[in-house]
N, C-alpha and C. Protein backbone atom coordinates (compact mmCIF):
# COMPACT_ATOMS: atom_id res chain seq x y z
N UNK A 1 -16.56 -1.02 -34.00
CA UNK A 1 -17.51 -1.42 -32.98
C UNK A 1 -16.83 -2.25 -31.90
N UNK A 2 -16.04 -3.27 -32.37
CA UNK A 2 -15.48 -4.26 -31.22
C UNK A 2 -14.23 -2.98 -30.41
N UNK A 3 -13.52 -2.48 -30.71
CA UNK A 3 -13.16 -1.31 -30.02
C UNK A 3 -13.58 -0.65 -29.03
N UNK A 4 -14.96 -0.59 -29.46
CA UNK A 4 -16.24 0.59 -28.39
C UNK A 4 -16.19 -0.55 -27.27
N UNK A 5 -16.50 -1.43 -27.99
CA UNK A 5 -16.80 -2.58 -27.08
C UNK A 5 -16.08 -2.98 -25.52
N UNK A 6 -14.38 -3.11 -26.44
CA UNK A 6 -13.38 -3.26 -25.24
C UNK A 6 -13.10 -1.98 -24.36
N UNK A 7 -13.19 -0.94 -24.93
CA UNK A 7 -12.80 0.10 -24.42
C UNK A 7 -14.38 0.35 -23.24
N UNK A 8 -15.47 0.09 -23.77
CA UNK A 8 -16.36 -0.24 -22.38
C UNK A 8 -15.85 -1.06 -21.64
N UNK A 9 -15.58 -2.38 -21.40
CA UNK A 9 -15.44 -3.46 -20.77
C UNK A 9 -14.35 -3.33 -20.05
N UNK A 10 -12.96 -2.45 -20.52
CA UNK A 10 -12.07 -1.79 -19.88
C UNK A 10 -12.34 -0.54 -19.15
N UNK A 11 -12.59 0.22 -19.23
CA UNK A 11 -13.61 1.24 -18.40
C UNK A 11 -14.48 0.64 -17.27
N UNK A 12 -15.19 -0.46 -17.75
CA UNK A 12 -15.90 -0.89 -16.45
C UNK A 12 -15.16 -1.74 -15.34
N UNK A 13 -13.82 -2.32 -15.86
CA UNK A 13 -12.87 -2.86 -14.93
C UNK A 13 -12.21 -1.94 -14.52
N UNK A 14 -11.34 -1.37 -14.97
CA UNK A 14 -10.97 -0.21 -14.02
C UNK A 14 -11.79 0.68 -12.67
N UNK A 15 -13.16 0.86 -13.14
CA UNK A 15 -14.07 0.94 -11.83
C UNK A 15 -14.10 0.04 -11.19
N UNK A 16 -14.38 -1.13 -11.33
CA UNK A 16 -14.52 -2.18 -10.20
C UNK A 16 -13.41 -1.62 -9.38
N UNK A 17 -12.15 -1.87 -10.06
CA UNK A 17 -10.88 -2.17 -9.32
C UNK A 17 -10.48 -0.98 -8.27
N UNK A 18 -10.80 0.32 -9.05
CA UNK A 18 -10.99 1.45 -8.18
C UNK A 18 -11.79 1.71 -6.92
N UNK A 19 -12.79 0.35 -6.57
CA UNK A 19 -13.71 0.73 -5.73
C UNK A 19 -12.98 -0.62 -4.16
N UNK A 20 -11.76 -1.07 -4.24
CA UNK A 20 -10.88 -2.10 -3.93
C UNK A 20 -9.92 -1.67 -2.69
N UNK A 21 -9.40 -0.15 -3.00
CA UNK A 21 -8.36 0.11 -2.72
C UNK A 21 -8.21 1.22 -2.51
N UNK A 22 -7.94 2.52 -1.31
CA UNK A 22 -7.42 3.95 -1.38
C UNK A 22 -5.89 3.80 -1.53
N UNK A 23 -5.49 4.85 -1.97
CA UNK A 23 -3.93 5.03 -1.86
C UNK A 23 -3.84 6.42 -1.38
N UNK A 24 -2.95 6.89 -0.86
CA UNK A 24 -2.64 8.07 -0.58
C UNK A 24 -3.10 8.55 1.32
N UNK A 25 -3.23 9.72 1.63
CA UNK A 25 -3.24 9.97 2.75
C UNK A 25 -4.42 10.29 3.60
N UNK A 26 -5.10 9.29 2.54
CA UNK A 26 -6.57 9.58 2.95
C UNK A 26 -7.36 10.63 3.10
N UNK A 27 -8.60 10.84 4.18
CA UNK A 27 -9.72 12.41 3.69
C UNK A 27 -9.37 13.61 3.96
N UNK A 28 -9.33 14.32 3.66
CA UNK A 28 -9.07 16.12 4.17
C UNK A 28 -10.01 16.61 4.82
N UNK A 29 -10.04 17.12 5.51
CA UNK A 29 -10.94 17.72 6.54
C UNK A 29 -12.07 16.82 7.86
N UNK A 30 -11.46 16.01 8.21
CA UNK A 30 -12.01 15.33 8.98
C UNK A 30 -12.04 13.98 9.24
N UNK A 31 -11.39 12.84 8.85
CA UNK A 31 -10.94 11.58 9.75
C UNK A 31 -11.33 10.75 8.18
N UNK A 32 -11.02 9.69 8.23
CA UNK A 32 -11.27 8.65 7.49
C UNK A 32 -13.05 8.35 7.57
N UNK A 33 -13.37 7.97 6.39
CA UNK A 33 -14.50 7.30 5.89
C UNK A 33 -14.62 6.14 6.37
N UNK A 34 -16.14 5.85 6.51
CA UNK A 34 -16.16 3.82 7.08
C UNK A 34 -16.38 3.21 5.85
N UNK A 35 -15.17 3.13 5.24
CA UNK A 35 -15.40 2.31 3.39
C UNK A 35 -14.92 1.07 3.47
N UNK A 36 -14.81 0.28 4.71
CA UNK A 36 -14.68 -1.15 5.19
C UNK A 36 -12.78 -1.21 4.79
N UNK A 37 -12.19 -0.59 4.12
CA UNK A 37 -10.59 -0.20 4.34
C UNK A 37 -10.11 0.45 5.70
N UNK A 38 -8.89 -0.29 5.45
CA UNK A 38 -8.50 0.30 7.42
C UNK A 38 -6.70 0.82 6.70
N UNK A 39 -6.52 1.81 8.03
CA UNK A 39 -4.90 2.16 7.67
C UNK A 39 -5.29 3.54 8.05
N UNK A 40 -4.76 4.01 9.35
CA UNK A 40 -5.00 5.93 9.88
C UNK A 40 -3.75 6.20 9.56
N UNK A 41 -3.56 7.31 9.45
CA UNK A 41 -2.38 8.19 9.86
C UNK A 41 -1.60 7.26 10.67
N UNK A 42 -1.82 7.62 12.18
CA UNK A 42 -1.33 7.03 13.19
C UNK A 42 -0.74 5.93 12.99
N UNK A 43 -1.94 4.67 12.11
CA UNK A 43 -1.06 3.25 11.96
C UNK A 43 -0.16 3.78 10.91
N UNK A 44 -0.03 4.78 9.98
CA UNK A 44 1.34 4.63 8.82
C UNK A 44 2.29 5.08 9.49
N UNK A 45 1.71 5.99 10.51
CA UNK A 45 3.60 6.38 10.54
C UNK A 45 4.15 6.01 11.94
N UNK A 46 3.48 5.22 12.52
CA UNK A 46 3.82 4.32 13.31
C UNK A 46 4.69 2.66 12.83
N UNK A 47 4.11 3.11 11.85
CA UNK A 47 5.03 1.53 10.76
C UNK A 47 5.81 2.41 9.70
N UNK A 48 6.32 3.49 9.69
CA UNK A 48 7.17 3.56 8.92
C UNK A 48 9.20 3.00 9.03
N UNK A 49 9.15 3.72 10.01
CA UNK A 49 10.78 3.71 10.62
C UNK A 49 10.99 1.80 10.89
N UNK A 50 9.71 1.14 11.33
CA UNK A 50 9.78 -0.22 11.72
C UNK A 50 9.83 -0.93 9.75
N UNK A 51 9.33 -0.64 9.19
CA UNK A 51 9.33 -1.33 8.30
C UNK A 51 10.38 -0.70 7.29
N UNK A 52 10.88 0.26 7.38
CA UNK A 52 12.01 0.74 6.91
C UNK A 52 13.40 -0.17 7.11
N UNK A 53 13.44 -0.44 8.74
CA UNK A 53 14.27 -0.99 8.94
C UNK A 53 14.66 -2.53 8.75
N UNK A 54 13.46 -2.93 8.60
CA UNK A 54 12.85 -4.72 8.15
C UNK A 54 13.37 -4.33 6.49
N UNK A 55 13.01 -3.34 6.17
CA UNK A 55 12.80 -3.82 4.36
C UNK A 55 14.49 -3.41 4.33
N UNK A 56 15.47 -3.22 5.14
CA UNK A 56 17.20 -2.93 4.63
C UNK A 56 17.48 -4.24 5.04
N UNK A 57 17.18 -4.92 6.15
CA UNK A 57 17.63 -6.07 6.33
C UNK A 57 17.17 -7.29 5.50
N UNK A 58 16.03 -6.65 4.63
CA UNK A 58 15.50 -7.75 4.21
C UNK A 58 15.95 -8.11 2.58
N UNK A 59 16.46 -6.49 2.45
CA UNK A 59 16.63 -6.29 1.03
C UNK A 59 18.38 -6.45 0.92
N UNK A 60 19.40 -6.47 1.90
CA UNK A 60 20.54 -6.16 2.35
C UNK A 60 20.54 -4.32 1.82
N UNK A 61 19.99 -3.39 1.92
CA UNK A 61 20.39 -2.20 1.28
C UNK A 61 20.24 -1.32 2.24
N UNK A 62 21.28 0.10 2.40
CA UNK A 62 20.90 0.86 3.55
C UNK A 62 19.63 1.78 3.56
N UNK A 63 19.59 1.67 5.16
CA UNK A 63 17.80 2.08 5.42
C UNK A 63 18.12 3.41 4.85
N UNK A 64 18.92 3.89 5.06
CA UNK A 64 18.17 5.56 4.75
C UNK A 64 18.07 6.10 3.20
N UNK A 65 18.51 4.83 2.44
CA UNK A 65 18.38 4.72 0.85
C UNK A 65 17.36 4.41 0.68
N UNK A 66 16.08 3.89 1.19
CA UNK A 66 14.99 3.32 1.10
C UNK A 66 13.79 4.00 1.17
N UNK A 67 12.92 4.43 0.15
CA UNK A 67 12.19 5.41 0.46
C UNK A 67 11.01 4.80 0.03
N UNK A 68 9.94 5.38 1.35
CA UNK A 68 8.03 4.65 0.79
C UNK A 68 7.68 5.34 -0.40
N UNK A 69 7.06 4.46 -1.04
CA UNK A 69 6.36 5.29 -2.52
C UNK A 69 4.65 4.98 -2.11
N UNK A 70 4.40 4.56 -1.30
CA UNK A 70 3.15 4.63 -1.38
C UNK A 70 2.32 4.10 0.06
N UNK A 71 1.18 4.51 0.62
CA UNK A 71 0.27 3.97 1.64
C UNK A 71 -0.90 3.43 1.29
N UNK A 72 -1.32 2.30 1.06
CA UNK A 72 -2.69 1.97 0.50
C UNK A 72 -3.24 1.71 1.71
N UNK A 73 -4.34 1.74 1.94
CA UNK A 73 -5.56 1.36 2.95
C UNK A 73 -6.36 -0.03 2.00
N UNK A 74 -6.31 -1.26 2.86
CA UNK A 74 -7.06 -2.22 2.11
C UNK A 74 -7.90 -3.07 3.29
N UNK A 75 -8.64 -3.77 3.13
CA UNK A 75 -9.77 -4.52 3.52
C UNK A 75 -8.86 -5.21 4.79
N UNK A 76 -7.26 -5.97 4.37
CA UNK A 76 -6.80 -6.06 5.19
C UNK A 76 -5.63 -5.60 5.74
N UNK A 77 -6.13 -3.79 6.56
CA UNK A 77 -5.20 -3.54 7.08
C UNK A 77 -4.19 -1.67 6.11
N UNK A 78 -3.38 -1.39 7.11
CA UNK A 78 -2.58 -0.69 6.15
C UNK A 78 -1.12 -1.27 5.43
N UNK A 79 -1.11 -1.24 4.11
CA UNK A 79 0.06 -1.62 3.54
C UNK A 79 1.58 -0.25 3.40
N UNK A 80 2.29 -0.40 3.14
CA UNK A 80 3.43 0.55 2.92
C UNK A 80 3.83 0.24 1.49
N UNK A 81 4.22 0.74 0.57
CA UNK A 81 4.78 0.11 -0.62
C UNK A 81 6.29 0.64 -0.24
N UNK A 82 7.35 0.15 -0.58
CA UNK A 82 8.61 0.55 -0.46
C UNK A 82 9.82 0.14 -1.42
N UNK A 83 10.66 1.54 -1.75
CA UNK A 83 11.41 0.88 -3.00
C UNK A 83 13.16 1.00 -2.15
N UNK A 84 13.71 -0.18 -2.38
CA UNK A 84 14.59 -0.24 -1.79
C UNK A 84 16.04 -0.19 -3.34
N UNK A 85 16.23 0.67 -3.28
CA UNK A 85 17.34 0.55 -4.75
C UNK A 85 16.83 0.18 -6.37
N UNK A 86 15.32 0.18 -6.36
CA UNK A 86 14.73 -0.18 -7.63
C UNK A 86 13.53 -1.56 -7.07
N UNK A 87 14.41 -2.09 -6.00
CA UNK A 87 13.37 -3.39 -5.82
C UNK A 87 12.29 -3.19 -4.38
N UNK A 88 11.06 -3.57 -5.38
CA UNK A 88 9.73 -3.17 -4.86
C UNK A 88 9.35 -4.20 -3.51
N UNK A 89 9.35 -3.07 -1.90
CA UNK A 89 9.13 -4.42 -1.10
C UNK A 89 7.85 -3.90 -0.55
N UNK A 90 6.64 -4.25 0.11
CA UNK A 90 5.67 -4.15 0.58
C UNK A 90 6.09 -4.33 2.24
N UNK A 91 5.11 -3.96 2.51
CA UNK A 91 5.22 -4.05 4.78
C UNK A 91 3.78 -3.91 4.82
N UNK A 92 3.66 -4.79 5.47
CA UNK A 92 2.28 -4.64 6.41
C UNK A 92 2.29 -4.80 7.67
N UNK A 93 0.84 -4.45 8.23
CA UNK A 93 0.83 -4.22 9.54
C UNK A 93 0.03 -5.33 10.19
N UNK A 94 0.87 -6.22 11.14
CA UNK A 94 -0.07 -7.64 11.70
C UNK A 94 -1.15 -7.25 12.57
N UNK A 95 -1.86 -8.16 13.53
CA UNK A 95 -2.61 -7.87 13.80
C UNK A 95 -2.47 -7.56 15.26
N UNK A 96 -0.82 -8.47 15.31
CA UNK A 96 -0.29 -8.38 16.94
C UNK A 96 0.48 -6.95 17.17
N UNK A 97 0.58 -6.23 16.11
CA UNK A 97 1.48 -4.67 16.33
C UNK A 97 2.55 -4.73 15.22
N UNK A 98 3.16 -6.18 15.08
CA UNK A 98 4.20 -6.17 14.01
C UNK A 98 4.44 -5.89 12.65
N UNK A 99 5.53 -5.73 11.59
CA UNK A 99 5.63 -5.57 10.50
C UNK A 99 5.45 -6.66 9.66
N UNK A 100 5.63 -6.66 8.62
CA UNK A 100 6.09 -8.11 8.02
C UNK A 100 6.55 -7.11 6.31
N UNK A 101 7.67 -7.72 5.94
CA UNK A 101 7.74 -6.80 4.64
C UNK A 101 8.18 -8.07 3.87
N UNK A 102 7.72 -7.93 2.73
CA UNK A 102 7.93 -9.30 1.69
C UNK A 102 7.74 -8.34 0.34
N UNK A 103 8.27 -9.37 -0.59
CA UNK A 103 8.78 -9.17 -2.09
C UNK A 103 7.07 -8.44 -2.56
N UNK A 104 7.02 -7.36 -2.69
CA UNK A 104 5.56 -6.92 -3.56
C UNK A 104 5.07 -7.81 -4.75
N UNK A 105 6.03 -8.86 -5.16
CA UNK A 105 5.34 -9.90 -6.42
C UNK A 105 5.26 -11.16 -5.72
N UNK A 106 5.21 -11.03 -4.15
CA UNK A 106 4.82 -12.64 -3.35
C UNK A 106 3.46 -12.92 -3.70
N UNK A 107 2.35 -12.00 -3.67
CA UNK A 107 1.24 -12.37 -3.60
C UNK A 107 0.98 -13.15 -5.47
C-alpha cells in the first residue's frame, strides 16, 4: 500500500513539474502557444553562435567542440543548455539583447 502511495505522490509531481517548462522546438504546424513561456525560433538561433562563443571563453574550451543539448522555453525567457567537454553550461537571453552563460548548477 505505502508503495501505491508514493508511486501516486510521485506521479503527481512529475505533472506539476511538467506543466513548468517546454523543451524542444516547440509547436508544429503553426507558431508557439500563449502558455505564459517565451523562447521563438528566432530568439534560439539568434543566441546560438553568441552563446556558443561566451560558453568557450567561459569554459576555456574550443567553440566548435561545444555543442547545445537542449532549448527550454521558461517563464523567464529562452534558455540554451550547453555541453562544453562534459561540463554543463546554460545561456540565457537578457532582456537588453545579451547572453549571459553560467555554470547550469549556479541556480
Amino acid at each position: 500500500m505505502t508503495n501505491a502511495i508514493k508511486t501516486l505522490i510521485g506521479t503527481a509531481a512529475l505533472v506539476a513539474l511538467a506543466g513548468c517548462v517546454e523543451t524542444g522546438g516547440g509547436t508544429s504546424g503553426g507558431g508557439m502557444t500563449d502558455d505564459g513561456l517565451s523562447g521563438t525560433e528566432a530568439q534560439f538561433d539568434g543566441m546560438n553562435a553568441r552563446c556558443i562563443d561566451q560558453a568557450a571563453r567561459y569554459a576555456g574550451y574550443p567553440a566548435m567542440d561545444i555543442n547545445i543539448v537542449e532549448r527550454i522555453r521558461t517563464g523567464g525567457g529562452p534558455l540554451l543548455v550547453l555541453d562544453a567537454g562534459g561540463q554543463r553550461l546554460s545561456c540565457r537571453l537578457e532582456d537588453d539583447g545579451s547572453v549571459t552563460v553560467f555554470s547550469e548548477y549556479a541556480n
